[in-house]
Protein backbone atom coordinates (compact mmCIF):
# COMPACT_ATOMS: atom_id res chain seq x y z
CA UNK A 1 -7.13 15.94 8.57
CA UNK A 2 -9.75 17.99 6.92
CA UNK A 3 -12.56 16.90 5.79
CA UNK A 4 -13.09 18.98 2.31
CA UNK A 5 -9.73 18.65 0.34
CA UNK A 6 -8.33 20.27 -2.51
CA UNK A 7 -8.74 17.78 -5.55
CA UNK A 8 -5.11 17.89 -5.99
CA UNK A 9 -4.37 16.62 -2.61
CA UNK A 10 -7.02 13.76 -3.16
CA UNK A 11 -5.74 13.21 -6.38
CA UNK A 12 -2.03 12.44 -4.99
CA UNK A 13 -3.35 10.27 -1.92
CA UNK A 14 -5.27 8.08 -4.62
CA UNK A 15 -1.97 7.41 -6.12
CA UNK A 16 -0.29 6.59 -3.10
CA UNK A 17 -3.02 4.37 -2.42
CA UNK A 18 -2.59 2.52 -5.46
CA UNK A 19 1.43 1.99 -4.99
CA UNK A 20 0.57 -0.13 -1.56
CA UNK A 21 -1.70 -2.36 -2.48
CA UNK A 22 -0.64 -5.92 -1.52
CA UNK A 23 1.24 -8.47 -4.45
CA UNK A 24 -0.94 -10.71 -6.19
CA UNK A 25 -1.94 -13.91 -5.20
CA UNK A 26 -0.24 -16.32 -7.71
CA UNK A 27 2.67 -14.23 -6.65
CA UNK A 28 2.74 -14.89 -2.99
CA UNK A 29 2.23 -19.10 -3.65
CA UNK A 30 5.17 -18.72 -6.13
CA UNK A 31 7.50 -17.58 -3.35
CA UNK A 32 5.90 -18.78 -0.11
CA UNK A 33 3.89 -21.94 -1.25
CA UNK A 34 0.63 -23.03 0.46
CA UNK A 35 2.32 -21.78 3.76
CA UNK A 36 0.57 -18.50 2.77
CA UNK A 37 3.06 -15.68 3.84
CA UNK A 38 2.32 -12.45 4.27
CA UNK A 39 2.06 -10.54 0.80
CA UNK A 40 3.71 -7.35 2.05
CA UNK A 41 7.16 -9.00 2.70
CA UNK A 42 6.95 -9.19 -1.69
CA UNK A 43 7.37 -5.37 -1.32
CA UNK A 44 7.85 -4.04 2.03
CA UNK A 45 9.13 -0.93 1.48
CA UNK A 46 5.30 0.42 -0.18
CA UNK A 47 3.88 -1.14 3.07
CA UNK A 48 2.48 2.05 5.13
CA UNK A 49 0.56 2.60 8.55
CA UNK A 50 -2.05 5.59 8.68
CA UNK A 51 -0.44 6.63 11.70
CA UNK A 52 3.26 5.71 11.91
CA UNK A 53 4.22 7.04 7.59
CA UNK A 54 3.32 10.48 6.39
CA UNK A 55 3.05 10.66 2.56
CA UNK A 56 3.66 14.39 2.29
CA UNK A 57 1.83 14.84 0.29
């Protein structure tokens, strides 16, 4: 990817970025107790790999 992008573009990734982030804490105990599951299975469709998920953006 390019290094110098249009604000626009950078603008829409930060969003993206935001969408993804992982469950809070409290709300991972609450479902998987002190076994401490992994937070993306709270929302696994947001969760995203770099390499394998475009965001067209």
């Amino acid at each position: 990817m390019a290094r110098n992008k249009p604000k626009a573009k950078k603008l829409r990734l930060a969003s993206a970025h935001k969408k993804y982030i992982s469950a809070p804490l409290f709300a991972v105990l609450k479902k998987f107790g002190l076994k401490r599951g992994h937070r993306w299975r709270l929302n696994p469709h947001m969760r995203r790999h770099w390499r394998r998920k475009k965001l067209k953006v």
